[in-house]
Protein backbone atom coordinates (compact mmCIF):
# COMPACT_ATOMS: atom_id res chain seq x y z
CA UNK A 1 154.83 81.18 122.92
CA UNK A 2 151.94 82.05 120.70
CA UNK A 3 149.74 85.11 121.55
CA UNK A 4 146.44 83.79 123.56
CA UNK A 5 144.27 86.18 121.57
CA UNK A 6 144.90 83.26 118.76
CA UNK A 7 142.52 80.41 118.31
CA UNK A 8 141.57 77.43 115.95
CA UNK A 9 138.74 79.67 114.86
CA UNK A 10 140.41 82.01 113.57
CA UNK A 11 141.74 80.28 110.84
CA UNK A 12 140.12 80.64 107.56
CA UNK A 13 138.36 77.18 106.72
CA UNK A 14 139.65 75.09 103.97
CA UNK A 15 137.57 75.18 100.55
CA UNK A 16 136.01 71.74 99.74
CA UNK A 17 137.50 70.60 96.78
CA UNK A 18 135.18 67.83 95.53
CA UNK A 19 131.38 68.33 95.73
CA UNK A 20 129.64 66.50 99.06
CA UNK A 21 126.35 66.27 97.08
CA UNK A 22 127.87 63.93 94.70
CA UNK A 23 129.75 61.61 97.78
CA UNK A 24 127.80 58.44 98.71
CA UNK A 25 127.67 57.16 102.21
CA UNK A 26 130.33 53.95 102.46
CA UNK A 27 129.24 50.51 103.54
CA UNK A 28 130.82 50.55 106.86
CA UNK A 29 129.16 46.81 107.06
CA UNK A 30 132.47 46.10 105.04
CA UNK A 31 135.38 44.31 106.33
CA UNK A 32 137.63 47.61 105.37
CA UNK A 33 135.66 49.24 108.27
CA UNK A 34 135.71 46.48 110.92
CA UNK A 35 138.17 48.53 112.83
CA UNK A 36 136.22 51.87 113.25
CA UNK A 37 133.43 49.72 113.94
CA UNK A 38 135.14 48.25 116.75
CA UNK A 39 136.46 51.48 118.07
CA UNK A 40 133.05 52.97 118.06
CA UNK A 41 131.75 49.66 120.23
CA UNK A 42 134.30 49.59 122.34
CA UNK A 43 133.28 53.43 122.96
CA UNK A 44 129.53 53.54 123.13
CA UNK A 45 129.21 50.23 124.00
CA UNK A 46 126.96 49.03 121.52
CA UNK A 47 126.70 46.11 119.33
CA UNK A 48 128.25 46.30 115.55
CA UNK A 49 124.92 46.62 113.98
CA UNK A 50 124.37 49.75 116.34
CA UNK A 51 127.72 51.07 115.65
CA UNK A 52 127.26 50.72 111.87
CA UNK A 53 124.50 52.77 112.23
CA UNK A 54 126.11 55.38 114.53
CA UNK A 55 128.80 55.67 111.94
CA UNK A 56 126.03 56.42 109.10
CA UNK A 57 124.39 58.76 111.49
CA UNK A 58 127.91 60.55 111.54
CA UNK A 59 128.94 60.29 108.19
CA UNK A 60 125.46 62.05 107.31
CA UNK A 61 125.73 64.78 109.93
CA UNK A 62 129.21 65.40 108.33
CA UNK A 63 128.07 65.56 104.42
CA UNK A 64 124.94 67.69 105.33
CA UNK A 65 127.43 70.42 107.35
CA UNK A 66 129.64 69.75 103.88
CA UNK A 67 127.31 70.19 101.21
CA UNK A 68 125.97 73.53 103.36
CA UNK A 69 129.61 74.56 103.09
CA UNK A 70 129.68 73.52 99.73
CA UNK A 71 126.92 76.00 98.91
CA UNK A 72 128.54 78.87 101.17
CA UNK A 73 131.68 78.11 98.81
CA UNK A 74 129.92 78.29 95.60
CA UNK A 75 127.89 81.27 96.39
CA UNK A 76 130.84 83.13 97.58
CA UNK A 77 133.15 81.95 94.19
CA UNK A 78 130.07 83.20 92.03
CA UNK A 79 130.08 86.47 94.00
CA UNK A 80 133.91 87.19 93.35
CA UNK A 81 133.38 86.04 89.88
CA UNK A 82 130.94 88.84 89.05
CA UNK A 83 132.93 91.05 91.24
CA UNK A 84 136.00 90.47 89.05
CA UNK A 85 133.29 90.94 86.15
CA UNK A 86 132.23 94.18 87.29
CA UNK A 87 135.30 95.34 87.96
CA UNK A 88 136.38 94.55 84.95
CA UNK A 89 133.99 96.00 82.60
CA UNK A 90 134.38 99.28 84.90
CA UNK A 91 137.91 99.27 83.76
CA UNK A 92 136.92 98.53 80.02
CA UNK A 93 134.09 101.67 80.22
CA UNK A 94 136.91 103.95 82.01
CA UNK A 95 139.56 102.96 79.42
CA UNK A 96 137.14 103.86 76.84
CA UNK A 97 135.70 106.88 78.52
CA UNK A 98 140.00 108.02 78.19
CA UNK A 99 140.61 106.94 74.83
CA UNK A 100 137.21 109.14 74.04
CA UNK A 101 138.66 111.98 75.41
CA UNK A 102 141.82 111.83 74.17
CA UNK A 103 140.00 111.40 70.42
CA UNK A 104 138.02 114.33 71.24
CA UNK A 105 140.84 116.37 72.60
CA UNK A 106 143.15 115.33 69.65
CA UNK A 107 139.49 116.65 66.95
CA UNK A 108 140.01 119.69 69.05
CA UNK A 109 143.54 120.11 69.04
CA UNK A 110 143.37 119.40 65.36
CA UNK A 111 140.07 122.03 64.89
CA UNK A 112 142.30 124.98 66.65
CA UNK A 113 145.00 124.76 64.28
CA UNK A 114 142.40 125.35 60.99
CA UNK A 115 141.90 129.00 60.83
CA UNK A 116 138.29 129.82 62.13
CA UNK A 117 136.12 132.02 60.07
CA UNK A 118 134.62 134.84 61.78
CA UNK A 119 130.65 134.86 61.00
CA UNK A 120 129.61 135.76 57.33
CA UNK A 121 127.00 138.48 57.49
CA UNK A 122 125.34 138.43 53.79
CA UNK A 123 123.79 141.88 54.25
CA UNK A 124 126.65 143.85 55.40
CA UNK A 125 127.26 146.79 52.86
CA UNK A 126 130.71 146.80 51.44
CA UNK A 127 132.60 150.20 50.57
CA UNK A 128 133.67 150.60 46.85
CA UNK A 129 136.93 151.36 47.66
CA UNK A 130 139.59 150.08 50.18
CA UNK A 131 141.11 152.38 52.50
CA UNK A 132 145.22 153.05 51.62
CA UNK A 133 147.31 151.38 53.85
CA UNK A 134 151.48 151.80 54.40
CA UNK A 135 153.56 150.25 51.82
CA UNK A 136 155.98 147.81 52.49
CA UNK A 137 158.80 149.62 51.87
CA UNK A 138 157.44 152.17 54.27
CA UNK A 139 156.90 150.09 56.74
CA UNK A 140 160.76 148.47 57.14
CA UNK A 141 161.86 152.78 57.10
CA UNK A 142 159.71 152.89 59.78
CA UNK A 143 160.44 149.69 61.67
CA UNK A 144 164.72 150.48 61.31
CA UNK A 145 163.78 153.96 62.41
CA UNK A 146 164.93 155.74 59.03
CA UNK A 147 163.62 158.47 57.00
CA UNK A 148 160.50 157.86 54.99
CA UNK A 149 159.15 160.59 52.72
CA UNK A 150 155.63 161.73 53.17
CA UNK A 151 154.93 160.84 49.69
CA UNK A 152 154.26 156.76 50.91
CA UNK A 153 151.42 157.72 53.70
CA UNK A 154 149.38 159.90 50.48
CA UNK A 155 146.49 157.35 48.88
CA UNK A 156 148.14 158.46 45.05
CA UNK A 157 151.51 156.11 46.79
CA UNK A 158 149.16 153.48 48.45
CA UNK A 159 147.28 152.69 45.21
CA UNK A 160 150.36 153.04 43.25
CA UNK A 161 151.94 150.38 45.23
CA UNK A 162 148.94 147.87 45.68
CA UNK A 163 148.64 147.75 42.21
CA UNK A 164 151.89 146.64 42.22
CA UNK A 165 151.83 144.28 45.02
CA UNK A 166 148.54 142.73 43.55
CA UNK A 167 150.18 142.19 40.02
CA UNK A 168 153.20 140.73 41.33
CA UNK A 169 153.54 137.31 42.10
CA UNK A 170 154.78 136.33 45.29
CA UNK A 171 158.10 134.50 44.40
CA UNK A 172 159.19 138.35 43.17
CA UNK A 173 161.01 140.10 45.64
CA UNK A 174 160.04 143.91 44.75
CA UNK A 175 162.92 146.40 45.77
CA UNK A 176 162.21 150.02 46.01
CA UNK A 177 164.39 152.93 45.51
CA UNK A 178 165.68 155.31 48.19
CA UNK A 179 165.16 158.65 46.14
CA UNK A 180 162.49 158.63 43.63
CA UNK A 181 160.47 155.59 45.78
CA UNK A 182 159.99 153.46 42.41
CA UNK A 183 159.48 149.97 42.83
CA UNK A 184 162.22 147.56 40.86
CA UNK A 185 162.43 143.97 40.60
């Protein structure tokens, strides 16, 4: 058995499919009519021309609840439609908004891997000579934890070997040797 917490008014009403402002009232004078005509006087009992006009009456009460309907329908269809238009151009703005940032994050991505130049100071004084640092072949003693002769850490050693380096070009592999700490190609 159905639940009695159900009624007929709970159901949704049907939408109107054809507009009630355009219907016109039929001529229930007509012969196609004759038997609603008759119903109605055997009903009321009235006359035909009194029953005619009671079905007019009707048929008028009817269209006017329609064409109310009609305008509850097409208010609430223009409602959804700019509710499906709002919605949409929210999800337009908030695909953009995320193709934005992934441009941006892609320009920044791209930005960190160009080396970034520290600030250029034009009046900074610059010394007239650059201070001696290890040589190469120093350094890999060092690093393999071998003997290195004190003769590399002296300036005379540094210069020696950055004039070297600096002259060099970089597909030479320069070789040094053990004893006398001469640089060979």
């Amino acid at each position: 058995m159905a639940d009695s917490s159900w009624t007929m008014s709970a159901l949704p009403e049907p939408c109107l499919t054809q507009n009630p402002h355009l219907a016109f009232c039929p001529n229930f004078s007509n012969q196609d009519y004759d038997l609603f005509c008759q119903g109605v006087m055997a009903l009321d009992l009235i006359n035909s021309s009194a029953a005619i006009a009671k079905l007019v009456i009707d048929w008028t009460a009817r269209n006017d609840r329609d064409k109310e309907k009609w305008e509850r329908q097409t208010a609430s269809d223009r409602e959804a439609d700019l509710e499906r238009i709002r919605v949409h151009e929210a999800l337009e703005v908030k695909a953009w908004l995320i193709a934005e940032k992934d441009a941006e994050e892609k320009r920044n991505k791209k930005n960190k891997k160009k080396p970034q130049l520290d600030k250029f100071d034009a009046q900074a004084k610059v010394a007239d000579h650059l201070e001696h640092h290890i040589p190469l072949y120093a350094q890999t003693k060092i690093n393999d934890r071998k003997h290195v002769p004190l003769w590399y850490f002296l300036p005379e050693a540094a210069k020696d070997t950055a004039a070297v380096e600096l002259t060099a070009p970089d597909s030479v592999h320069l070789l040094q040797d053990k004893d006398s700490g001469s640089l060979s190609l």
